[in-house]
Protein backbone atom coordinates (compact mmCIF):
# COMPACT_ATOMS: atom_id res chain seq x y z
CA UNK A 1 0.00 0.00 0.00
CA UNK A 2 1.57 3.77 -0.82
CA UNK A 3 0.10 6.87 -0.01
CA UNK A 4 1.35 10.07 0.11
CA UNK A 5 0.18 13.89 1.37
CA UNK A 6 1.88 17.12 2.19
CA UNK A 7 2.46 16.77 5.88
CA UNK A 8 2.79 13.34 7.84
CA UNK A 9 -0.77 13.77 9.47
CA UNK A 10 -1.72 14.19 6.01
CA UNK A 11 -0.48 11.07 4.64
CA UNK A 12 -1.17 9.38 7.68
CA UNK A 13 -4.79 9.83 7.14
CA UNK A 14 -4.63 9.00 3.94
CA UNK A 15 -3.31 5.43 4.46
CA UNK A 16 -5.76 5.36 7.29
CA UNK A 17 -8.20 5.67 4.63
CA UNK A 18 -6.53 3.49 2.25
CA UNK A 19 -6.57 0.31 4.91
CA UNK A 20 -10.00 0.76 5.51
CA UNK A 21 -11.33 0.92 1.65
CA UNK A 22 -9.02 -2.67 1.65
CA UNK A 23 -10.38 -3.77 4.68
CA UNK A 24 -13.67 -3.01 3.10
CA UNK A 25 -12.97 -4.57 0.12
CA UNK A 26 -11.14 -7.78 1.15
CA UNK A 27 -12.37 -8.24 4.76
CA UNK A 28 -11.75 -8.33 8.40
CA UNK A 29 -7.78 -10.21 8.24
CA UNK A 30 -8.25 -13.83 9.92
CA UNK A 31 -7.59 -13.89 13.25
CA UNK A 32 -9.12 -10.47 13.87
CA UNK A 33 -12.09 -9.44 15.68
CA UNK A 34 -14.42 -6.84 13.97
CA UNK A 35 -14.48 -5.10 16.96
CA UNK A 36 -10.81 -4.96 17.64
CA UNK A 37 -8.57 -1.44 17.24
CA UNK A 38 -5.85 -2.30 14.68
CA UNK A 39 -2.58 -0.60 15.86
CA UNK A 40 0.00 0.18 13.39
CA UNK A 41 3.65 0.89 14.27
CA UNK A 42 6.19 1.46 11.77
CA UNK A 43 9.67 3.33 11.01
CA UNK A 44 10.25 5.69 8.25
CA UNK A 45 13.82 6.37 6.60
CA UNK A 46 14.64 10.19 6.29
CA UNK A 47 17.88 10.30 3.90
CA UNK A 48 18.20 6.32 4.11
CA UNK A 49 18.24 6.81 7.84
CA UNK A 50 15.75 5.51 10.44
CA UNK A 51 14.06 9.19 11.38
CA UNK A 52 12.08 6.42 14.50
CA UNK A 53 9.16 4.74 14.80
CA UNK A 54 5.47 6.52 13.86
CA UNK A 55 2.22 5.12 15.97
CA UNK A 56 -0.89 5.29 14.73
């Protein structure tokens, strides 16, 4: 999945968006309860460099 947006919160909310429309589409991932939070947590590189880790 790619996204993209002018500020972080802005493409942050756009793959937000872009998870559910999939989630939509494909369905609740096995294993998951359709009243379960998903948390996200990932790293972004900055230069090639780990700039940390991003929560959503």
């Amino acid at each position: 999945m790619v996204s993209q947006g002018y500020t972080v919160e802005e493409a942050l909310s756009n793959l937000k968006e872009a998870v559910e429309l999939y989630i939509e589409e494909m369905g609740i991932p096995e294993g998951v309860s359709s009243e379960a939070t998903i948390i996200a947590r990932f790293e972004v590189k900055v230069n090639d460099k780990a700039a940390g880790a991003v929560e959503t």
